[in-house]
Structures are given as C-alpha cells and as structure tokens.
PDB file of N, CA and C in Angstrom:
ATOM      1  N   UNK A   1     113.875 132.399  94.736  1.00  0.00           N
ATOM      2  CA  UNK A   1     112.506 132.632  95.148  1.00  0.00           C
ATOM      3  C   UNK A   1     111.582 131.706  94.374  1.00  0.00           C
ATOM      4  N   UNK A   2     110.888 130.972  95.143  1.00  0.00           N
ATOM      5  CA  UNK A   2     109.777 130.023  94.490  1.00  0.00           C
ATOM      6  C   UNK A   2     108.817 130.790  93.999  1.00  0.00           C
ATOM      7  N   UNK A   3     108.402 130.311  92.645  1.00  0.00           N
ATOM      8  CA  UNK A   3     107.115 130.956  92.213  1.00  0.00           C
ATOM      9  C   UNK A   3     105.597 129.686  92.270  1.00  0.00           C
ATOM     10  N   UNK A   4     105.506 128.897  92.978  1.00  0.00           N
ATOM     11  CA  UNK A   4     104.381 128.356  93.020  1.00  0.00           C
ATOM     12  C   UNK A   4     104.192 129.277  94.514  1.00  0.00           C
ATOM     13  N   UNK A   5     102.021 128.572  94.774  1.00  0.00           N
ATOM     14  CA  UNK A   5     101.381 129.037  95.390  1.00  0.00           C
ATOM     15  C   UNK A   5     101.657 128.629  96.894  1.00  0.00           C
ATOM     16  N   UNK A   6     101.890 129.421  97.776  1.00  0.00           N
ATOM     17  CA  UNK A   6     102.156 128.909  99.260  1.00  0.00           C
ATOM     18  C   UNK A   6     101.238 127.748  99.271  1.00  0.00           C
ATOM     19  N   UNK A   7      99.804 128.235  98.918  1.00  0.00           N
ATOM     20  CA  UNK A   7      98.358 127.151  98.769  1.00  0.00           C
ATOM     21  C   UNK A   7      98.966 125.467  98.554  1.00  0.00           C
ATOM     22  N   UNK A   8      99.738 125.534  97.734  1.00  0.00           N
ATOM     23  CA  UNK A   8      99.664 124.475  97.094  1.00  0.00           C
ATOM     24  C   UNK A   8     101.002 123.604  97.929  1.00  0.00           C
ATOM     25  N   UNK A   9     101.722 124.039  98.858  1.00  0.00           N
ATOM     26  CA  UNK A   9     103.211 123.178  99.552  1.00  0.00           C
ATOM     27  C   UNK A   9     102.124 122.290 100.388  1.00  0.00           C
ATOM     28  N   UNK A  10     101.105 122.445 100.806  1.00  0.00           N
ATOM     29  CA  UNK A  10     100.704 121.386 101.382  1.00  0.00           C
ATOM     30  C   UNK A  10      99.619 120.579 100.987  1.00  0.00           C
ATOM     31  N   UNK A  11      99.296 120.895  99.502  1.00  0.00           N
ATOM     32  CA  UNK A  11      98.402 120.031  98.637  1.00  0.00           C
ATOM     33  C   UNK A  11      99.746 118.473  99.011  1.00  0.00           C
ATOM     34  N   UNK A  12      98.266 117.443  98.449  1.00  0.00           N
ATOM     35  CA  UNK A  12      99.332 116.218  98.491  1.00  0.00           C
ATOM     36  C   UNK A  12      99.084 115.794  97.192  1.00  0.00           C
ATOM     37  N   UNK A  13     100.150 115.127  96.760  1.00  0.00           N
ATOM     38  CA  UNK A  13     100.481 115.075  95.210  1.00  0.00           C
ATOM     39  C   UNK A  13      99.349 113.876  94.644  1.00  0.00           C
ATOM     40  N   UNK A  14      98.412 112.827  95.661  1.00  0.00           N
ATOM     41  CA  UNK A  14      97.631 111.768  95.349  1.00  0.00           C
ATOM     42  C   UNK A  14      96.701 112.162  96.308  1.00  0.00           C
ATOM     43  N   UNK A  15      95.401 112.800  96.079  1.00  0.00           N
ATOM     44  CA  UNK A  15      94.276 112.895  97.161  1.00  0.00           C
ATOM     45  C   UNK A  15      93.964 111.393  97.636  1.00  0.00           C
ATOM     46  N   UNK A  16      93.266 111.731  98.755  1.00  0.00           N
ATOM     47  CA  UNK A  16      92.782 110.428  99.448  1.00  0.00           C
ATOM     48  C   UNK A  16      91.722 109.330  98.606  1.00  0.00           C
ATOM     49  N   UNK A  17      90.718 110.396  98.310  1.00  0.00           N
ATOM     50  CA  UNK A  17      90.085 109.375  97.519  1.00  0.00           C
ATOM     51  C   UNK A  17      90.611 108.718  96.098  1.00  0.00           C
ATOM     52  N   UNK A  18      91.534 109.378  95.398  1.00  0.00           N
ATOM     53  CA  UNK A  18      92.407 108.789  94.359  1.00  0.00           C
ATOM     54  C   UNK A  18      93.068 107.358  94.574  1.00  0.00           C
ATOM     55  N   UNK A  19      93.775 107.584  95.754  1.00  0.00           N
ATOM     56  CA  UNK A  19      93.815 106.188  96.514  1.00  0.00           C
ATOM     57  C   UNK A  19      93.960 104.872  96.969  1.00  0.00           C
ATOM     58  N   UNK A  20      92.495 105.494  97.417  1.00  0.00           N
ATOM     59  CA  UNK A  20      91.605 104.664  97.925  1.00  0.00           C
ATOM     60  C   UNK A  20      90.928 103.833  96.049  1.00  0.00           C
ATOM     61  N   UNK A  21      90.617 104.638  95.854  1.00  0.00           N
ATOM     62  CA  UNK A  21      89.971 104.112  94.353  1.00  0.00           C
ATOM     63  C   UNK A  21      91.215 103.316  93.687  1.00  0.00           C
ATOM     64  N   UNK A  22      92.213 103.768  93.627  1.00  0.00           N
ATOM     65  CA  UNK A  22      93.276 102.912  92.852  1.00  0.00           C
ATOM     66  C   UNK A  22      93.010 101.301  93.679  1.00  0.00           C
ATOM     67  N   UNK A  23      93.580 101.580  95.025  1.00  0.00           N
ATOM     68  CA  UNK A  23      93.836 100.458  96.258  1.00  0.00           C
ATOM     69  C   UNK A  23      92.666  99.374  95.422  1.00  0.00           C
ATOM     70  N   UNK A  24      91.722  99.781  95.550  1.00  0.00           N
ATOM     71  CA  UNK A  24      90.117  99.046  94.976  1.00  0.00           C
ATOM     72  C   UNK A  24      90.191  98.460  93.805  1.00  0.00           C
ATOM     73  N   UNK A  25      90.813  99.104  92.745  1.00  0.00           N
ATOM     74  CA  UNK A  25      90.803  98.824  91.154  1.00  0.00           C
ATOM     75  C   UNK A  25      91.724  97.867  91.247  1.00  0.00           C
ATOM     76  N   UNK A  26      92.960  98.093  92.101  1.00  0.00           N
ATOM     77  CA  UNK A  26      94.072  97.098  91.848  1.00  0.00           C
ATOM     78  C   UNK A  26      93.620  95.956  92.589  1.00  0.00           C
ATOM     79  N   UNK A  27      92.878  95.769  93.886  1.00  0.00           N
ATOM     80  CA  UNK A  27      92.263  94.698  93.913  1.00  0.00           C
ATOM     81  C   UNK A  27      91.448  93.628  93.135  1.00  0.00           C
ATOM     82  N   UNK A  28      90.914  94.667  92.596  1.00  0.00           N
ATOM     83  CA  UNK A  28      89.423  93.962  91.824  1.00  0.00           C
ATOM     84  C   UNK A  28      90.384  93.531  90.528  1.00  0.00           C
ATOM     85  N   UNK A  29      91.249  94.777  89.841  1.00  0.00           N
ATOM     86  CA  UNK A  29      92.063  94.434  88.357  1.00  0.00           C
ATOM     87  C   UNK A  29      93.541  94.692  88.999  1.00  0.00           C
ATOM     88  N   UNK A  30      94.522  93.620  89.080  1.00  0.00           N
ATOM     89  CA  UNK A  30      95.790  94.119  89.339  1.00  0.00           C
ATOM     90  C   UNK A  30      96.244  94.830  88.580  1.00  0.00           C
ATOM     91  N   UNK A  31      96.600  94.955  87.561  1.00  0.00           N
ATOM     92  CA  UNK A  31      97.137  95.182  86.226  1.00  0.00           C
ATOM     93  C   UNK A  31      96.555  97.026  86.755  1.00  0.00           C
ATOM     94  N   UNK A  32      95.765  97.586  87.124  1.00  0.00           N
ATOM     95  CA  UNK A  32      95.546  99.084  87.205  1.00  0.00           C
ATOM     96  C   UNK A  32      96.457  99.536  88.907  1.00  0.00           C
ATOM     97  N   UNK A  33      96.897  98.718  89.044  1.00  0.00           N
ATOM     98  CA  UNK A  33      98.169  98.985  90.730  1.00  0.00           C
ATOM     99  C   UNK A  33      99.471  98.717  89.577  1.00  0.00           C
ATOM    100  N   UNK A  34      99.679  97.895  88.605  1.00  0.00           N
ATOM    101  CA  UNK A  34     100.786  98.025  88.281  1.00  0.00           C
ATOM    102  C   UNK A  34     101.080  98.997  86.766  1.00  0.00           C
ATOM    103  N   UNK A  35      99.975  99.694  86.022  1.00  0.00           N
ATOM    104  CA  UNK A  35     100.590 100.712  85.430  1.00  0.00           C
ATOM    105  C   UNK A  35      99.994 102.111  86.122  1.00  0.00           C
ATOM    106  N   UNK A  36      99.629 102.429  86.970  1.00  0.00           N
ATOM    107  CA  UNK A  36      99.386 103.158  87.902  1.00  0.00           C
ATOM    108  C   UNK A  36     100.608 103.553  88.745  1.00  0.00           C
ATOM    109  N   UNK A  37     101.176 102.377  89.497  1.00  0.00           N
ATOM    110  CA  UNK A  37     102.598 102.635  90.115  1.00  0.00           C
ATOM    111  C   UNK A  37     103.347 102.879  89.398  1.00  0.00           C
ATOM    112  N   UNK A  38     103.284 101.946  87.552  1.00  0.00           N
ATOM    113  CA  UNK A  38     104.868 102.338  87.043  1.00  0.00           C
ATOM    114  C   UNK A  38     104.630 103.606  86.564  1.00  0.00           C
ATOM    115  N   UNK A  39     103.669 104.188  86.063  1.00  0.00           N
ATOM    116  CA  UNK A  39     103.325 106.127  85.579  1.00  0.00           C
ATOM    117  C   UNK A  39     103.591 107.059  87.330  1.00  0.00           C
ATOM    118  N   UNK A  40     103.690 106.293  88.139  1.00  0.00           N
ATOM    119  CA  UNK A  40     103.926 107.512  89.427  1.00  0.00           C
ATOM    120  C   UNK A  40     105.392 107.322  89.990  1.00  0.00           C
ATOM    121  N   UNK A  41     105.740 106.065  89.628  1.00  0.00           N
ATOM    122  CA  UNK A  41     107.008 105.752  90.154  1.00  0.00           C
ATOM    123  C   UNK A  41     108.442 106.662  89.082  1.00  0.00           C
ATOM    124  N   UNK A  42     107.587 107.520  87.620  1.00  0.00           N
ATOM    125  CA  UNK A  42     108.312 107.682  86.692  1.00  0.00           C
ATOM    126  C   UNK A  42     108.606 109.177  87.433  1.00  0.00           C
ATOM    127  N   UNK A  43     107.410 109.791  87.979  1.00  0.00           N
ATOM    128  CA  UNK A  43     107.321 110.919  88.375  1.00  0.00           C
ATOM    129  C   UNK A  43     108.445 111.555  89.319  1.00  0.00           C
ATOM    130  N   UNK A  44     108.760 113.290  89.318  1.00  0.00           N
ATOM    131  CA  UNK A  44     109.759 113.636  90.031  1.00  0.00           C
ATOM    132  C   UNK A  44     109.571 113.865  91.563  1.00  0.00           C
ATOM    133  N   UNK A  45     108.462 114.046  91.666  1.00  0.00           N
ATOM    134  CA  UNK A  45     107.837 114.481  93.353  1.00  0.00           C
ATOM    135  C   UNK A  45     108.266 113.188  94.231  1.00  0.00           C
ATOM    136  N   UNK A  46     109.307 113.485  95.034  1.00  0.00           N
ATOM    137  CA  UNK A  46     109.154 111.849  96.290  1.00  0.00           C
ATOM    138  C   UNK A  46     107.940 111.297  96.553  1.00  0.00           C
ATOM    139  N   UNK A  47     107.004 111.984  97.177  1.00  0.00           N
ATOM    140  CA  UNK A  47     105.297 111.419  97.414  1.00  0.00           C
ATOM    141  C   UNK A  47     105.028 110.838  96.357  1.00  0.00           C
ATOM    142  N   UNK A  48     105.083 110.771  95.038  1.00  0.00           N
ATOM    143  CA  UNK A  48     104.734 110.303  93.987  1.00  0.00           C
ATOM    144  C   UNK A  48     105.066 108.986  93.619  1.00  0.00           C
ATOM    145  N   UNK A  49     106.602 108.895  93.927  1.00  0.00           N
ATOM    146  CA  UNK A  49     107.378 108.125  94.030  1.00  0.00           C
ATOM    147  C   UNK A  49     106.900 106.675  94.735  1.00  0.00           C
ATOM    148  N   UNK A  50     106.443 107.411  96.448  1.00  0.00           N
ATOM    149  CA  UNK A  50     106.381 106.717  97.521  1.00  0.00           C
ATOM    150  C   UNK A  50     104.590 106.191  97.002  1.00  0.00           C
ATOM    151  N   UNK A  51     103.923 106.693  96.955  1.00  0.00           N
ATOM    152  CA  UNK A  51     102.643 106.270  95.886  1.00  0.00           C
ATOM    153  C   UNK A  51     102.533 105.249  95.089  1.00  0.00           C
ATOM    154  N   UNK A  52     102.788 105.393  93.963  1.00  0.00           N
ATOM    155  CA  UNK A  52     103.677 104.402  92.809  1.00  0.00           C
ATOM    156  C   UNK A  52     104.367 103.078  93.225  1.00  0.00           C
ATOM    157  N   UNK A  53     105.312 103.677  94.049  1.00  0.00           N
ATOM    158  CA  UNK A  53     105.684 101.893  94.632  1.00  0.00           C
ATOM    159  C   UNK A  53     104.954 100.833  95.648  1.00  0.00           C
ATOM    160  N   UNK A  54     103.973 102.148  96.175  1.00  0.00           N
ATOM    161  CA  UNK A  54     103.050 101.532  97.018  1.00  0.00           C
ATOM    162  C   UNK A  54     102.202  99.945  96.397  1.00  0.00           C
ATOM    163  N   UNK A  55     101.526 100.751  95.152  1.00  0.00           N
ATOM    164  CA  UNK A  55     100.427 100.708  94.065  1.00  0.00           C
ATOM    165  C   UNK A  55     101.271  99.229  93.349  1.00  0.00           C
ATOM    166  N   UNK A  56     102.460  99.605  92.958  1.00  0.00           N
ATOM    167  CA  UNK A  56     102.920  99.118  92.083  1.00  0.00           C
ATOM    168  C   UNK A  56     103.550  97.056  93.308  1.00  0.00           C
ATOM    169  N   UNK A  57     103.609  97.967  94.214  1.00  0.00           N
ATOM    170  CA  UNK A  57     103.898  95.991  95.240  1.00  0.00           C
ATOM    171  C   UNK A  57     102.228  95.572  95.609  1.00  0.00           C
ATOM    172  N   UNK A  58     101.316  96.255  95.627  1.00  0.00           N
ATOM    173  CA  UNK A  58     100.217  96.115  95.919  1.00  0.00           C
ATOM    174  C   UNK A  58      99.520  95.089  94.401  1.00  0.00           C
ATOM    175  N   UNK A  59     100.074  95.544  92.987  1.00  0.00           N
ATOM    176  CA  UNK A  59      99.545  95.131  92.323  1.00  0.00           C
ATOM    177  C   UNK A  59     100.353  93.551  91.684  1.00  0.00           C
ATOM    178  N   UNK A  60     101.753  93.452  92.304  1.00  0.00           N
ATOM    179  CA  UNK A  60     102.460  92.740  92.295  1.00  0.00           C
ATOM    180  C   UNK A  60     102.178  91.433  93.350  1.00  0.00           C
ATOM    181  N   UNK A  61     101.513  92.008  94.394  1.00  0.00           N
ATOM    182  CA  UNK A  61     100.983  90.822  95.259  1.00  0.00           C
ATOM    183  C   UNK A  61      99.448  90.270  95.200  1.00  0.00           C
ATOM    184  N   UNK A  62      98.987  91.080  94.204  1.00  0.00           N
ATOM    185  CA  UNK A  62      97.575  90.294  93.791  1.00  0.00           C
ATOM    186  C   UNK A  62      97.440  89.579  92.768  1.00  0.00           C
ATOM    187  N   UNK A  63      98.480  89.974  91.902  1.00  0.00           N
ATOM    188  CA  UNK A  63      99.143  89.045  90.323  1.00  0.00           C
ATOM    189  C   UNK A  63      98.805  87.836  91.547  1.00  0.00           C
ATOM    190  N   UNK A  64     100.324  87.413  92.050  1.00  0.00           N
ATOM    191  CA  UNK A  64     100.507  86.617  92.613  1.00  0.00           C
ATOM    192  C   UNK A  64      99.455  85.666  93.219  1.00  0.00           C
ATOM    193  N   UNK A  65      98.347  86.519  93.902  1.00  0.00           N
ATOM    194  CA  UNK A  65      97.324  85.917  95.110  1.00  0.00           C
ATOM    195  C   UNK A  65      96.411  85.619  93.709  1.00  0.00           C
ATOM    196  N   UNK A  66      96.187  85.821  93.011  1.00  0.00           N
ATOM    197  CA  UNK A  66      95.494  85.583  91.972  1.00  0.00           C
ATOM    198  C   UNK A  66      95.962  84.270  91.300  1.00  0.00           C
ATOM    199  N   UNK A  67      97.178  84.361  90.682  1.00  0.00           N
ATOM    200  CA  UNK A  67      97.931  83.059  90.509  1.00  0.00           C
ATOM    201  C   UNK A  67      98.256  81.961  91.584  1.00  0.00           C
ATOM    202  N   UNK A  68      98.036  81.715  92.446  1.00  0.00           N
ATOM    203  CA  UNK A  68      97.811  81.082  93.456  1.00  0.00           C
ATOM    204  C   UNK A  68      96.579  80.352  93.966  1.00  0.00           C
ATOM    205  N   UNK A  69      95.743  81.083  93.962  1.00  0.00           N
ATOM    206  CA  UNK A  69      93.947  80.985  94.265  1.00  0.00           C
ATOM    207  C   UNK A  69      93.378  79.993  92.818  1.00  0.00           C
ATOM    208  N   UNK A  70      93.963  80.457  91.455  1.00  0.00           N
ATOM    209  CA  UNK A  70      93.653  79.799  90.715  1.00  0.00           C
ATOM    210  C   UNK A  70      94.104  78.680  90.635  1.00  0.00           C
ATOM    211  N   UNK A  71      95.906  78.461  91.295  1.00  0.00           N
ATOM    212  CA  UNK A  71      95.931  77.085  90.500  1.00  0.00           C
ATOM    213  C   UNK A  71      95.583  75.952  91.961  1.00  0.00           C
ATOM    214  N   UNK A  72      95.427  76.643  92.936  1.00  0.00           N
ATOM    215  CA  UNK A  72      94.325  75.902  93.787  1.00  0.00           C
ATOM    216  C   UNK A  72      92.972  75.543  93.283  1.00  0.00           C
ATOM    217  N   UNK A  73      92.121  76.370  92.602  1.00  0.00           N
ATOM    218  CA  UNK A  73      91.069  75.707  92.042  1.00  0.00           C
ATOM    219  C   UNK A  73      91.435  75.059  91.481  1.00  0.00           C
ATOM    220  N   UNK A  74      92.400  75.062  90.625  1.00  0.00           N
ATOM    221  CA  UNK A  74      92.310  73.647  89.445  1.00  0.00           C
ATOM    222  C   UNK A  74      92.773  72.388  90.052  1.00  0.00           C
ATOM    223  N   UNK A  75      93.849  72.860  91.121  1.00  0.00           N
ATOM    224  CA  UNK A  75      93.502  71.247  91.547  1.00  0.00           C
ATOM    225  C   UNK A  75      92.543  70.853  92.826  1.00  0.00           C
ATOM    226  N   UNK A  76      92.140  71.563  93.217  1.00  0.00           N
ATOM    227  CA  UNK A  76      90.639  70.647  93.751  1.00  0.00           C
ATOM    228  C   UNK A  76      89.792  70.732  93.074  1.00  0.00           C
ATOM    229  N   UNK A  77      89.697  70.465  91.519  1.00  0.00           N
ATOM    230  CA  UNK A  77      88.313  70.379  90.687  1.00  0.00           C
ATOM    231  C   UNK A  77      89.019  68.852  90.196  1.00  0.00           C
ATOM    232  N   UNK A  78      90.639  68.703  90.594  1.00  0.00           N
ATOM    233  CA  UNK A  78      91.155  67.281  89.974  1.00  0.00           C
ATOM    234  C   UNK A  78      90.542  66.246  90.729  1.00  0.00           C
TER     235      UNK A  78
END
C-alpha cells in the first residue's frame, strides 16, 4: 500500500514554468542546462531523468553554438 497523496501521482516532477525558465537560463548561460541536467539526470523519478537530459543536450548544444559563433567572429574581424 502506497503511502503518498493520490494528489500528488499526477503532480509533475518539473512544473512548466521551471522549464521554461531553465530552457531561457541555458540559453542566455549554458553552463545552468548543464548542471541543472547533471543534478536531474542524478535523480530517481524517470520524468526527472527525461528533464535532465533534456536540459543537459540543450546546454551541450549552446556550449557548442557559442563556440562556433565566436570563432566566426574572430575570423571576420581577420
């Protein structure tokens, strides 16, 4: 017999606006998509899981787009 709240089987383990606000931060700062994903990806809940790795390729492909964009500026300033 489960002792949590019926209430709570259909809470979701990352509200929407949580997110959405991460999605934003990791844009603006990658580095908050990639210890964001690796603290949810540690977690036991699957959704958490599925969250986390979201966060965590999201912040892995703006490293990237970031490193890219820059070393394009530097060479058209050559």
């Amino acid at each position: 017999m489960s002792t949590q709240n019926p209430n709570n089987q259909h809470k979701p383990v990352v509200s929407t606006a949580l997110n959405i606000t991460i999605i934003i931060a990791t844009v603006i700062f990658p580095v908050v998509g990639l210890l964001m994903g690796l603290t949810y990806l540690r977690k036991d809940h699957p959704d958490a899981k599925k969250i986390g790795k979201i966060w965590l390729i999201l912040g892995v492909i703006m490293v990237v787009a970031n490193i890219v964009l820059i070393s394009m500026m530097r060479q058209s300033s050559n």
